[in-house]
N, C-alpha and C. Protein backbone atom coordinates (compact mmCIF):
# COMPACT_ATOMS: atom_id res chain seq x y z
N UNK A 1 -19.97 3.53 -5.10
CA UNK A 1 -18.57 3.54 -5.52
C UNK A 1 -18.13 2.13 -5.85
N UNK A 2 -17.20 2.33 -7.05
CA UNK A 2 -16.64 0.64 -6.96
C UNK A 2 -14.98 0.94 -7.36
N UNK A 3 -14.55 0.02 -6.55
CA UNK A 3 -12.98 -0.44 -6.70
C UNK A 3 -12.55 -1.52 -7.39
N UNK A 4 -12.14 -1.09 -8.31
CA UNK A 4 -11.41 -2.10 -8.78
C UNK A 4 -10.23 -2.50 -8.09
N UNK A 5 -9.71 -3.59 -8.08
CA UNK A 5 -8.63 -4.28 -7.02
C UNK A 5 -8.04 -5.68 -7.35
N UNK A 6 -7.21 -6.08 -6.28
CA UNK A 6 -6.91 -7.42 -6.10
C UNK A 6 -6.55 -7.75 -4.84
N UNK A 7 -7.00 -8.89 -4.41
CA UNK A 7 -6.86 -8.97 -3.05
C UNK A 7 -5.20 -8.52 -2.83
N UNK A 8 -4.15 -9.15 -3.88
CA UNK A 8 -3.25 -9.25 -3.80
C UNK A 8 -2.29 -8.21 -3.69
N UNK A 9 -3.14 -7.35 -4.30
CA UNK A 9 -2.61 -5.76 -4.34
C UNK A 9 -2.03 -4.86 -3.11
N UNK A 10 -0.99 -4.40 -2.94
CA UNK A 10 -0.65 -4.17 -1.56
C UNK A 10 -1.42 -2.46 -2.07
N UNK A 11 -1.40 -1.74 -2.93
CA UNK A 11 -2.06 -0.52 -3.35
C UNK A 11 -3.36 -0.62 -3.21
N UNK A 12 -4.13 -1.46 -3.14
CA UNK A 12 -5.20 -1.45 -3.43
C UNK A 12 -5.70 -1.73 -1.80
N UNK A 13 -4.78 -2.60 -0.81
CA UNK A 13 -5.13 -2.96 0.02
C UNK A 13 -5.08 -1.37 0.77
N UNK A 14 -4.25 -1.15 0.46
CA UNK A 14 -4.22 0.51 1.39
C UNK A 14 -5.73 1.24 1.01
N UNK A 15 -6.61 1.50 -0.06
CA UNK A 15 -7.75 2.20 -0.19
C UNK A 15 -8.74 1.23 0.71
N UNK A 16 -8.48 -0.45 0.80
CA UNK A 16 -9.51 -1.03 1.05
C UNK A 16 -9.72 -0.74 2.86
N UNK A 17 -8.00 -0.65 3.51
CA UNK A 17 -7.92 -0.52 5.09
C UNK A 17 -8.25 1.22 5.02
N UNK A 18 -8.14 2.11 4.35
CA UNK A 18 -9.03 3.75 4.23
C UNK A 18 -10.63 3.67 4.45
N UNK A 19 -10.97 2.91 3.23
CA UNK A 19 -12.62 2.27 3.70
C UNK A 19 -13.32 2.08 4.47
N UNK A 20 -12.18 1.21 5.12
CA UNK A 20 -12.72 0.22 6.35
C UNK A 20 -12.66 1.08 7.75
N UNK A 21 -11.94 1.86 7.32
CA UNK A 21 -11.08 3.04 8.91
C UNK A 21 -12.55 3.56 8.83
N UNK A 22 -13.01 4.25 7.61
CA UNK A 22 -14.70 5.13 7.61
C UNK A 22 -15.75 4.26 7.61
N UNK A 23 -15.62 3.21 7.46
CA UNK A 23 -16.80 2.48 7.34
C UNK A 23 -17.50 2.90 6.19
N UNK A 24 -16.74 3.03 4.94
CA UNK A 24 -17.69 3.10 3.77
C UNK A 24 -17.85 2.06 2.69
N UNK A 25 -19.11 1.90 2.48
CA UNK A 25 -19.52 0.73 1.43
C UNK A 25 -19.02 0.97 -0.20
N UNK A 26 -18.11 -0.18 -0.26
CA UNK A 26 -17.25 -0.15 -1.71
C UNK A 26 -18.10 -1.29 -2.41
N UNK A 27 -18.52 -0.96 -3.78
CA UNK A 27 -18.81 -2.33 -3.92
C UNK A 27 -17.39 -2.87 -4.82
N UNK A 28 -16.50 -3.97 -4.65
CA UNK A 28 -15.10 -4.32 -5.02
C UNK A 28 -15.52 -5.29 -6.84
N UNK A 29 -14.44 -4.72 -7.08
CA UNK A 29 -14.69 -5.41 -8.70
C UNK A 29 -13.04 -5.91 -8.81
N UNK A 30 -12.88 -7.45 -8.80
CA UNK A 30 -11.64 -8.16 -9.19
C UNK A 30 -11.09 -7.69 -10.13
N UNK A 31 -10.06 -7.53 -10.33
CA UNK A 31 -9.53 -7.04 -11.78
C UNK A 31 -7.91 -7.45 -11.65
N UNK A 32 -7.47 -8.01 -12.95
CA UNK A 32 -6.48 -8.53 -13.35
C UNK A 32 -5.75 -7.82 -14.52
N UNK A 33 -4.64 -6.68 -13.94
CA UNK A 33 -4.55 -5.79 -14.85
C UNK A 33 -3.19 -6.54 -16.16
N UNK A 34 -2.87 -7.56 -15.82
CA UNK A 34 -2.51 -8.53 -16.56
C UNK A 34 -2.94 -8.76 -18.20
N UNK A 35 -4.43 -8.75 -17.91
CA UNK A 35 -5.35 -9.88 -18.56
C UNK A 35 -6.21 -8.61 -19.42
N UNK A 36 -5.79 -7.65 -19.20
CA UNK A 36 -6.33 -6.04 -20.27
C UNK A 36 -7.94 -6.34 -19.92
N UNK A 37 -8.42 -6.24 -18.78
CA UNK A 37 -9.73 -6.85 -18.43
C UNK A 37 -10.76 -5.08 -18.69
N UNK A 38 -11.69 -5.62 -19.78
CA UNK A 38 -12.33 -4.23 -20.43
C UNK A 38 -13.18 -3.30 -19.44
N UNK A 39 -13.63 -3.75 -17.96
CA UNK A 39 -14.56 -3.37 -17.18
C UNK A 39 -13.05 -2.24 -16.37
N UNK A 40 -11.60 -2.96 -16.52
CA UNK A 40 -11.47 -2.02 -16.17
C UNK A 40 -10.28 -0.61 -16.30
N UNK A 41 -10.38 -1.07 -18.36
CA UNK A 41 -9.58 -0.54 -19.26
C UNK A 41 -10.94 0.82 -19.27
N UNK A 42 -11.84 0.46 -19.17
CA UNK A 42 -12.91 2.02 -19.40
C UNK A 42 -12.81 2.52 -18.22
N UNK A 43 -12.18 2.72 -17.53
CA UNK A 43 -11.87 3.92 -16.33
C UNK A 43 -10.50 3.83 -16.11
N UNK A 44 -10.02 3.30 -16.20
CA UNK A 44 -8.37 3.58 -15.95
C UNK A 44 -7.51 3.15 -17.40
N UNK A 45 -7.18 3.84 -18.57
CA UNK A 45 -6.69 3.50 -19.81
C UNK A 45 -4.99 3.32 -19.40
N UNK A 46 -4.70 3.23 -18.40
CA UNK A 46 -3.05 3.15 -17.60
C UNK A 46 -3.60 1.17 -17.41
N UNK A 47 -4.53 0.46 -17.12
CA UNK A 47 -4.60 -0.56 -16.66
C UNK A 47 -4.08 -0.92 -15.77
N UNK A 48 -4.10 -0.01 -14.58
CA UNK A 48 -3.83 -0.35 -13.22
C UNK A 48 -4.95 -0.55 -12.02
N UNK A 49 -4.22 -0.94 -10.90
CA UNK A 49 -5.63 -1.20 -10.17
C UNK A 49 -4.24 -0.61 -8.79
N UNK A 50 -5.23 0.44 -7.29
CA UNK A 50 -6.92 0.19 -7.84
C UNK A 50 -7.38 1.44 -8.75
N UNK A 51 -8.48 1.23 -8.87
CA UNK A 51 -9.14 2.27 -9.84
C UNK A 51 -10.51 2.29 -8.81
N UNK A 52 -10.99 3.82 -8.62
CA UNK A 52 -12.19 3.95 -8.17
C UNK A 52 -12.81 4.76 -9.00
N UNK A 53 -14.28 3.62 -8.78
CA UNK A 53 -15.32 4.93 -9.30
C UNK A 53 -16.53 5.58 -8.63
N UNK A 54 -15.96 6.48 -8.55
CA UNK A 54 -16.98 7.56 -7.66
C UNK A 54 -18.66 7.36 -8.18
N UNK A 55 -19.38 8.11 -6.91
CA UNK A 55 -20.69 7.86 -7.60
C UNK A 55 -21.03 9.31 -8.11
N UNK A 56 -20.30 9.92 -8.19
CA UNK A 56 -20.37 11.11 -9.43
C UNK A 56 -19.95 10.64 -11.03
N UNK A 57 -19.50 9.82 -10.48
CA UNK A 57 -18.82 9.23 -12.30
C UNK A 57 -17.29 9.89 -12.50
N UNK A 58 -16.35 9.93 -11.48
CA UNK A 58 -15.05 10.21 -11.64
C UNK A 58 -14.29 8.83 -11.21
N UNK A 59 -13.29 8.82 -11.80
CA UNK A 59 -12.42 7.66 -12.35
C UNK A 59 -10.99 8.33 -11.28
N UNK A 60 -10.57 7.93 -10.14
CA UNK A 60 -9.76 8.24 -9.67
C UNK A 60 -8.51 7.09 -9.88
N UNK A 61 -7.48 7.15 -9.95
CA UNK A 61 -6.64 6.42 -10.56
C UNK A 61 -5.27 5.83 -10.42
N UNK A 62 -5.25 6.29 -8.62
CA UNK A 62 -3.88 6.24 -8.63
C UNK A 62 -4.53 5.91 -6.68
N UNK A 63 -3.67 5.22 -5.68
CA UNK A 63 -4.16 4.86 -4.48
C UNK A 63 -3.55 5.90 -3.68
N UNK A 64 -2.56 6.99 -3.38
CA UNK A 64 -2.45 8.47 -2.56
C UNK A 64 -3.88 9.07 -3.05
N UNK A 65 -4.46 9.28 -4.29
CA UNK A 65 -5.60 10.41 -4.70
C UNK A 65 -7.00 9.48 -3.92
N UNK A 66 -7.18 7.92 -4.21
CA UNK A 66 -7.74 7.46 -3.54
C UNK A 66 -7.81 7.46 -2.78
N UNK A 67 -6.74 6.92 -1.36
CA UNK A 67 -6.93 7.40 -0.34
C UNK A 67 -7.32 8.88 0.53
N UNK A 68 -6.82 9.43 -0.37
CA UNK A 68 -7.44 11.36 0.21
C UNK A 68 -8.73 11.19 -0.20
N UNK A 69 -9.42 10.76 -1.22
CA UNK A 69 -10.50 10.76 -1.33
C UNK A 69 -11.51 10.46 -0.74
N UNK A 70 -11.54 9.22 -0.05
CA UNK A 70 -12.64 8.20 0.93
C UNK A 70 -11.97 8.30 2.03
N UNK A 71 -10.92 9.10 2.65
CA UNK A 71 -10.90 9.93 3.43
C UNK A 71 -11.39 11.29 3.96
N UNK A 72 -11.43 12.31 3.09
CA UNK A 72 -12.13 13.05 2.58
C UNK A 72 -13.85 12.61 2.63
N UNK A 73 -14.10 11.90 2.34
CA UNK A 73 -16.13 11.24 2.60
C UNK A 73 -15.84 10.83 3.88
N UNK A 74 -14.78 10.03 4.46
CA UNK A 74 -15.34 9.52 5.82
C UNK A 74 -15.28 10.39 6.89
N UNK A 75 -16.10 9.83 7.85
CA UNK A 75 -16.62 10.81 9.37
C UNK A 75 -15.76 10.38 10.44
N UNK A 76 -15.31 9.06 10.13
CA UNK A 76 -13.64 8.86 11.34
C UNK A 76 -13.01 10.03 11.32
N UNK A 77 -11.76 9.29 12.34
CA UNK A 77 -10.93 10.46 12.36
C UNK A 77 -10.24 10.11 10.85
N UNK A 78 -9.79 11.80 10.59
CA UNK A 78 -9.02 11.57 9.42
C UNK A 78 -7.50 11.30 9.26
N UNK A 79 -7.19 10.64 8.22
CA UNK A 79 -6.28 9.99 8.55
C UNK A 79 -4.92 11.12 7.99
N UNK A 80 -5.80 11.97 6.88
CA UNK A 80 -4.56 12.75 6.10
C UNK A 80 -4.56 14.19 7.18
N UNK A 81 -3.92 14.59 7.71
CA UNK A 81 -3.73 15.55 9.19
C UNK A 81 -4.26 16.78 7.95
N UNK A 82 -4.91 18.12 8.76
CA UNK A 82 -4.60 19.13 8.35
C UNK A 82 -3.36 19.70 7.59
N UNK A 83 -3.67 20.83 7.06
CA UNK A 83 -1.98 21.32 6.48
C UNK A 83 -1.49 21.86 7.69
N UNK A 84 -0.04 21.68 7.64
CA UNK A 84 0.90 21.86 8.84
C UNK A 84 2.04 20.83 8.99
N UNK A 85 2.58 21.27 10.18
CA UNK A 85 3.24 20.41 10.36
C UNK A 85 3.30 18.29 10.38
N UNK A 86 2.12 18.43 10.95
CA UNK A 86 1.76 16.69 11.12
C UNK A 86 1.26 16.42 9.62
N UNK A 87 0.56 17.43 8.60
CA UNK A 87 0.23 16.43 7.20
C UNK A 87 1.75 16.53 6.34
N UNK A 88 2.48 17.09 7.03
CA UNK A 88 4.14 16.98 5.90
C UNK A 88 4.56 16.01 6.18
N UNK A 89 4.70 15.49 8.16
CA UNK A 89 5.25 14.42 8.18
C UNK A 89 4.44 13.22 7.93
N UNK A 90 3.28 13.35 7.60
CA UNK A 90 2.91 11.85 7.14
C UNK A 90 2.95 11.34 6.36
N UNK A 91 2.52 12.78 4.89
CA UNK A 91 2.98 12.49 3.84
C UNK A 91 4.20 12.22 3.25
N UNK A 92 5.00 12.43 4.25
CA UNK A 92 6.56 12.04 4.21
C UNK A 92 7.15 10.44 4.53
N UNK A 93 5.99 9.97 5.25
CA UNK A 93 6.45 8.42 6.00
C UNK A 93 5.43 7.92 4.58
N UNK A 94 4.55 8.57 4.18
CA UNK A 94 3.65 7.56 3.03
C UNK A 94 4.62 7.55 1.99
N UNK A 95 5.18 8.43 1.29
CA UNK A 95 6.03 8.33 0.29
C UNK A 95 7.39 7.75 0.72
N UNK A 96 7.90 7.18 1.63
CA UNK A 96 8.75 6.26 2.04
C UNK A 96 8.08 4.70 1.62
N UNK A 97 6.89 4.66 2.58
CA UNK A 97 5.98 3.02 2.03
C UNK A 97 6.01 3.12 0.76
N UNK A 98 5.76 4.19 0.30
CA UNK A 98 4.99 3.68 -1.52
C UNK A 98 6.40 3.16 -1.85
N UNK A 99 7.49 4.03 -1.86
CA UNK A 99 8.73 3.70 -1.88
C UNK A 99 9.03 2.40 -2.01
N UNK A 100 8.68 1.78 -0.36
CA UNK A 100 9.12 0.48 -0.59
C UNK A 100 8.49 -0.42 -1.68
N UNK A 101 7.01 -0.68 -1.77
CA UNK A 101 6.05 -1.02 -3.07
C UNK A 101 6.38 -0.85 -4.19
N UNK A 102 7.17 0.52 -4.26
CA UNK A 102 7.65 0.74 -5.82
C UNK A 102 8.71 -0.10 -5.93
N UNK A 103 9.63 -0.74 -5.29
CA UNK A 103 10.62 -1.35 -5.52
C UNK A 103 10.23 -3.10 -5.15
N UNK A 104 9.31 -3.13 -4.31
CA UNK A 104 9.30 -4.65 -4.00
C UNK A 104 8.17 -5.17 -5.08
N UNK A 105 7.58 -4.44 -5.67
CA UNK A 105 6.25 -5.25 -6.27
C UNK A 105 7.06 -5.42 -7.98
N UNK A 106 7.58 -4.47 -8.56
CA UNK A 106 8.31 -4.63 -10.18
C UNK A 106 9.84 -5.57 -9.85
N UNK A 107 9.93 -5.43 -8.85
CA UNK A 107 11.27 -6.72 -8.02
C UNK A 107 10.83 -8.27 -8.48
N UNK A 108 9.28 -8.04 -7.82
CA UNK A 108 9.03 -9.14 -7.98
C UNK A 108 8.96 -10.31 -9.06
N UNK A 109 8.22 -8.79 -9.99
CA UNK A 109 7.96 -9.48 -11.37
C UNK A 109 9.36 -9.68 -12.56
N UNK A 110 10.51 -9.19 -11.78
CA UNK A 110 11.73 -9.67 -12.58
C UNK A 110 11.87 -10.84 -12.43
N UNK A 111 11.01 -11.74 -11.60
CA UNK A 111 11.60 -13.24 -10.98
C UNK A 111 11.15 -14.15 -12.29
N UNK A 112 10.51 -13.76 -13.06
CA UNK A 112 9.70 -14.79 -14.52
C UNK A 112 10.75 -14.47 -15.29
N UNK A 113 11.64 -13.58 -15.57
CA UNK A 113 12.90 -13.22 -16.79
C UNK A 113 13.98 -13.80 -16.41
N UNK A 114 14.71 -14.22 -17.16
CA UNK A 114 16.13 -14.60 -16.69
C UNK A 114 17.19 -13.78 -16.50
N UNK A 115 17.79 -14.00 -15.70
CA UNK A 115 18.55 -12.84 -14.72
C UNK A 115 20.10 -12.52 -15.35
N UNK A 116 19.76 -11.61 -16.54
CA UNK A 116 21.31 -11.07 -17.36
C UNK A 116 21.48 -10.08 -16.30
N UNK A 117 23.06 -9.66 -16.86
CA UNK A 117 23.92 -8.48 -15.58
C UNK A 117 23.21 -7.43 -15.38
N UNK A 118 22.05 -7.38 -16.70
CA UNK A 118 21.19 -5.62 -16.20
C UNK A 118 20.30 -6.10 -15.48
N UNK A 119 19.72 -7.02 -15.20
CA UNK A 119 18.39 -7.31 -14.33
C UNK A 119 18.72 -7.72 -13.02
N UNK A 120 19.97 -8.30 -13.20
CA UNK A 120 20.25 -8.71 -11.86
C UNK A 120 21.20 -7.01 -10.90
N UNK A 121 21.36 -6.67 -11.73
CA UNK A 121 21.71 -5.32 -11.12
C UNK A 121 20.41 -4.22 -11.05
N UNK A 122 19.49 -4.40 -11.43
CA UNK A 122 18.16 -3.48 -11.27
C UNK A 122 17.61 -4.26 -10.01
N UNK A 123 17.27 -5.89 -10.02
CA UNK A 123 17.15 -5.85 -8.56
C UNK A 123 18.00 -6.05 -7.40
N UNK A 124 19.05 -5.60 -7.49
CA UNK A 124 19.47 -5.52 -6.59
C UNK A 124 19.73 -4.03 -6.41
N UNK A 125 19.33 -3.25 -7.05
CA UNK A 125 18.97 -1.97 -6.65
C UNK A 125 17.71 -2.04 -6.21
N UNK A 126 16.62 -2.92 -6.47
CA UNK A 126 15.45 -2.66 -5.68
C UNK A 126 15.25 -3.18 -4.47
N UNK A 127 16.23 -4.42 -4.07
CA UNK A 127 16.58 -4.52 -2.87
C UNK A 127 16.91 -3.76 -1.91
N UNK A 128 18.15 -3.05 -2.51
CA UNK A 128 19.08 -2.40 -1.33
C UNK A 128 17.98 -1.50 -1.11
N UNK A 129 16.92 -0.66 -1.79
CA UNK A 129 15.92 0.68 -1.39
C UNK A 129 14.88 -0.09 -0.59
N UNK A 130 14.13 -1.41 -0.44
CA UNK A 130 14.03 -1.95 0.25
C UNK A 130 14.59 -2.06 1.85
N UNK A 131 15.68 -2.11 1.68
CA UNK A 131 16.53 -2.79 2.97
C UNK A 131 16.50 -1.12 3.54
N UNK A 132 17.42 -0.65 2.89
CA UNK A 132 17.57 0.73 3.39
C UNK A 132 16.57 1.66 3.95
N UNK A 133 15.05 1.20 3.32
CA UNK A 133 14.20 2.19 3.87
C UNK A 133 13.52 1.27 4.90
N UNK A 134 13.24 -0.02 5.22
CA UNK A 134 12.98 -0.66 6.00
C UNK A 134 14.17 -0.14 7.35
N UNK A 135 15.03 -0.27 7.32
CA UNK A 135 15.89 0.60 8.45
C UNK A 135 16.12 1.71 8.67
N UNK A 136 15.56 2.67 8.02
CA UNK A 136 15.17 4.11 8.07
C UNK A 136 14.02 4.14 9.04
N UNK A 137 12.68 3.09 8.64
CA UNK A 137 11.73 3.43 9.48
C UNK A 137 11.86 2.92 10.87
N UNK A 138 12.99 1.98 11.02
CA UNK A 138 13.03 1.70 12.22
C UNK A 138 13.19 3.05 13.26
N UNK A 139 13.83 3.68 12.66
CA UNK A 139 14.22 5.44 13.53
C UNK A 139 12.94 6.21 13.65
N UNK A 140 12.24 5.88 12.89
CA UNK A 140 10.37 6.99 12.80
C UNK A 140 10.15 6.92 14.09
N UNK A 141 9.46 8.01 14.47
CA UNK A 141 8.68 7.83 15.61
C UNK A 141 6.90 7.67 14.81
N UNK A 142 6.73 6.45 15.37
CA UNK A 142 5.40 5.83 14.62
C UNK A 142 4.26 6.01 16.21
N UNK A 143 4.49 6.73 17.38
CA UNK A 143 3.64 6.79 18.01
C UNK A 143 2.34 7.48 17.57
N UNK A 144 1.32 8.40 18.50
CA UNK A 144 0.06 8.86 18.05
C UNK A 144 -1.20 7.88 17.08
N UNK A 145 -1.61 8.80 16.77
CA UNK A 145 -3.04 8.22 15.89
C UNK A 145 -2.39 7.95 14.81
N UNK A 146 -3.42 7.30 14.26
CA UNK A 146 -2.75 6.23 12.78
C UNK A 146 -3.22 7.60 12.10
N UNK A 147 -2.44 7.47 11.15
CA UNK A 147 -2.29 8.49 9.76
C UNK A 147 -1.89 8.11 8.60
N UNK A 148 -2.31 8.33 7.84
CA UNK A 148 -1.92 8.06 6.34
C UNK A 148 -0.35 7.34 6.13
N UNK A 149 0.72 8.27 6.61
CA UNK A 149 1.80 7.26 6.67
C UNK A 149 2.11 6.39 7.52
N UNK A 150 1.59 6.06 8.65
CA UNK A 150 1.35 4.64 9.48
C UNK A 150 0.95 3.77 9.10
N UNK A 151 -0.06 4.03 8.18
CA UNK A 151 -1.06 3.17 7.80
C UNK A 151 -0.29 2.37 6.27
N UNK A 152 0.67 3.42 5.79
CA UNK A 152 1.06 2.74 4.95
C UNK A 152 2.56 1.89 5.43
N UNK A 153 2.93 2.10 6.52
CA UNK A 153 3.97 1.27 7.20
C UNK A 153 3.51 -0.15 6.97
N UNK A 154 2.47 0.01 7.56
CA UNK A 154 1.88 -1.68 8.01
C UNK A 154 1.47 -2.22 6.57
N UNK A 155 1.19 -1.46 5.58
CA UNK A 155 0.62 -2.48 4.45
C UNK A 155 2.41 -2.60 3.92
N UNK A 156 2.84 -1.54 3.60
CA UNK A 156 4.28 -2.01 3.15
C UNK A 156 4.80 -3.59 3.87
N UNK A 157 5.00 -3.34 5.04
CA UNK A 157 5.73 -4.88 6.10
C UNK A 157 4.43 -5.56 5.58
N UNK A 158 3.46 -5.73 5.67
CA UNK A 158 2.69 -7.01 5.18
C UNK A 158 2.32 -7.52 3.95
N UNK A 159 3.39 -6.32 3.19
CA UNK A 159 3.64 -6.70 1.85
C UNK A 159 5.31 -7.59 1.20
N UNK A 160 5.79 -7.06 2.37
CA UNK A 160 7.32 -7.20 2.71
C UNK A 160 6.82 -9.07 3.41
N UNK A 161 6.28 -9.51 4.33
CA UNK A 161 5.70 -10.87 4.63
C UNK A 161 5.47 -11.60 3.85
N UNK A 162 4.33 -10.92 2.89
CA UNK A 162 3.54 -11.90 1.95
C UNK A 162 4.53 -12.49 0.82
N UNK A 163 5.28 -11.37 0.60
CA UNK A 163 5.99 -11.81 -0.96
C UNK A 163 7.27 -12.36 -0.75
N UNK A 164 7.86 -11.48 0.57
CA UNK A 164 9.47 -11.54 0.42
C UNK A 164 9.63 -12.48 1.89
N UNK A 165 8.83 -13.38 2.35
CA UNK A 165 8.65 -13.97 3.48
C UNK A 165 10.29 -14.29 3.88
N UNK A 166 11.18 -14.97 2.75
CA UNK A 166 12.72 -15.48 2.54
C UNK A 166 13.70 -14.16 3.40
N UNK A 167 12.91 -12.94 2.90
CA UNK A 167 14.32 -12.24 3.65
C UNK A 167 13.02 -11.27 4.67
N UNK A 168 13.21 -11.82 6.05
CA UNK A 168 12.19 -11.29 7.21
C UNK A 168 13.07 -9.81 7.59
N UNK A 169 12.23 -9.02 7.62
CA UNK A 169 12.50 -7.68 7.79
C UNK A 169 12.38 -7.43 9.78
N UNK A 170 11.76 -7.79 10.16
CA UNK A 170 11.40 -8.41 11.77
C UNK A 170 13.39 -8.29 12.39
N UNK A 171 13.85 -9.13 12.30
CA UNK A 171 15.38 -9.22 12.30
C UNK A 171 16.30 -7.63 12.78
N UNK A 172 16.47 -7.31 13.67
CA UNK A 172 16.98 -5.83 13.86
C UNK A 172 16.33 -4.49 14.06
N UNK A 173 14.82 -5.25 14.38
CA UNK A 173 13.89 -4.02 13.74
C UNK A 173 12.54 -3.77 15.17
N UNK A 174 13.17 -4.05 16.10
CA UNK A 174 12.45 -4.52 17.11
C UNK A 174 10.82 -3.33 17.46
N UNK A 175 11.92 -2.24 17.14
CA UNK A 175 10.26 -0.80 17.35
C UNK A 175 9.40 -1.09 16.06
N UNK A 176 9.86 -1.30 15.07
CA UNK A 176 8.85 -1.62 13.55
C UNK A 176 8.00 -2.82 14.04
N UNK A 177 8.72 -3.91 14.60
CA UNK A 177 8.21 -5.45 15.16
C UNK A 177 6.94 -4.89 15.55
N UNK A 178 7.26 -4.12 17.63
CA UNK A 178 6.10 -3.90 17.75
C UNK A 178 5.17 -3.19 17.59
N UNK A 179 5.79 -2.49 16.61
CA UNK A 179 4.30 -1.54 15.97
C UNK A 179 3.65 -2.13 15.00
N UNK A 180 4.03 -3.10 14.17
CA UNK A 180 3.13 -4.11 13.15
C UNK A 180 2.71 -4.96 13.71
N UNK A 181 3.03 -5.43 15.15
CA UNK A 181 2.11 -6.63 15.45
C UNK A 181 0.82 -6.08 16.10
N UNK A 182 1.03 -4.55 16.64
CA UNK A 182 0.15 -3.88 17.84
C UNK A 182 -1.00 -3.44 16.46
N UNK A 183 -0.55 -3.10 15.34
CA UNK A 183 -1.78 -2.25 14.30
C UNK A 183 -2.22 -3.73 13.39
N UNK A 184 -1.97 -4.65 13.88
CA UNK A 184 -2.10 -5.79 12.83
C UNK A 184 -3.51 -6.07 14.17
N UNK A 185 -3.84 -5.71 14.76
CA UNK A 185 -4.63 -5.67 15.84
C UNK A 185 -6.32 -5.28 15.32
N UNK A 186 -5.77 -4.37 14.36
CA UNK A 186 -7.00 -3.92 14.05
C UNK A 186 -7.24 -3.84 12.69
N UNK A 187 -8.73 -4.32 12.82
CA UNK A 187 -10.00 -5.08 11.89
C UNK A 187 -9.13 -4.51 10.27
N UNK A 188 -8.99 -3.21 10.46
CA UNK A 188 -8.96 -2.47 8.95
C UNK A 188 -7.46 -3.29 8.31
N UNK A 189 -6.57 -3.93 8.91
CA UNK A 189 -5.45 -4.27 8.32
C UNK A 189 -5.62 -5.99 8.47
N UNK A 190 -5.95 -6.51 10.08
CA UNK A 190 -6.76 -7.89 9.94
C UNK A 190 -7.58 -8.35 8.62
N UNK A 191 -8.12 -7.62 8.57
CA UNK A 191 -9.50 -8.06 7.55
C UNK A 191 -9.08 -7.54 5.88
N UNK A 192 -8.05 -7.08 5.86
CA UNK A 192 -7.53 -6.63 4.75
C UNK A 192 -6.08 -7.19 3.92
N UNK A 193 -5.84 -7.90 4.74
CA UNK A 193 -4.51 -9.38 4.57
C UNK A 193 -4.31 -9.54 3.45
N UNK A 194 -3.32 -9.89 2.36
CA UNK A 194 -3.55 -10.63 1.03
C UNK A 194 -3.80 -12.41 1.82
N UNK A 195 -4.27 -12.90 0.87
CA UNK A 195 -4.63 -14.30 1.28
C UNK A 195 -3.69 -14.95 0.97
N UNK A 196 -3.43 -16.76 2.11
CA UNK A 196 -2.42 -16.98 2.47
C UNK A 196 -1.74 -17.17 0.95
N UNK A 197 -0.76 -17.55 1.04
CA UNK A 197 0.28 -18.25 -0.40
C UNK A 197 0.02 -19.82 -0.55
């Protein structure tokens, strides 16, 4: 299998800490979806990352399908629950994280444009969904085994660190605090960090 990625990628980092939960061998391919890079415009024609490629020769394309996927191959515990009650609520706390990603990562990239009344009012709509769902999860009950939406708690806040270090989410948030410092504990999110700034 190979992934296309970036270290930097908070999406990508979520398939890489899935991996790492199974212990399965990725071989990782850098990719700069910037830069229309051709190794990895022939499996993903969207030019996003990550992009996996199966060793069947399927082009998976999006990091929820990824993650079910090399979840799905690994022999850990799994992270996406049976159907029922516990895979609604996880998939319910994951689509909160992506949430936050969807708003903090295209936030970001408004910072290179100059800030007319529509841009500066788009991010500050991507703020407030930010702020707002960062204090939503403070109410989760994030106890039990890590699951798919736990797992994306912690890459969200260490995506929320890396980029938005200026406005600390830590501040009011004391049960989120110690549940990101207690899962920052282990190897799959340790070893999966974006690198420093």
């Amino acid at each position: 299998m190979k992934l296309h990625y970036s270290p930097t990628s908070p999406y990508a980092r979520k398939a890489l800490a899935v991996a790492k939960h199974h212990g399965l061998a990725i071989e990782l391919v850098a990719s700069n979806p910037s830069q229309n890079p051709a190794h990895l415009l022939a499996v993903n024609p969207l030019c996003k990352i990550p992009s996996l490629e199966t060793d069947d020769g399927v082009a998976l394309n999006d990091s929820p399908i990824i993650c079910e996927y090399l979840d799905h191959l690994g022999q850990g515990p799994k992270l996406f629950p049976a159907p029922g009650p516990a895979r609604w609520r996880a998939l319910a706390l994951a689509a909160l994280t992506d949430g936050i990603l969807d708003a903090a990562v295209p936030r970001r990239g408004q910072q290179a444009f100059p800030m007319d009344e529509g841009r500066s009012a788009m991010v500050g709509r991507f703020q407030s969904a930010m702020s707002r769902t960062v204090d939503a999860l403070e109410g989760v009950d994030l106890s039990g085994p890590l699951d798919i939406g736990k797992l994306g708690v912690v890459v969200a806040l260490g995506y929320l660190d890396f980029r938005y270090a200026q406005e600390p989410w830590r501040p009011g948030h004391p049960k989120l605090e110690a549940f990101y410092a207690e899962q920052m504990k282990n190897p799959i999110f340790s070893e999966t960090a974006p690198p420093p700034a």
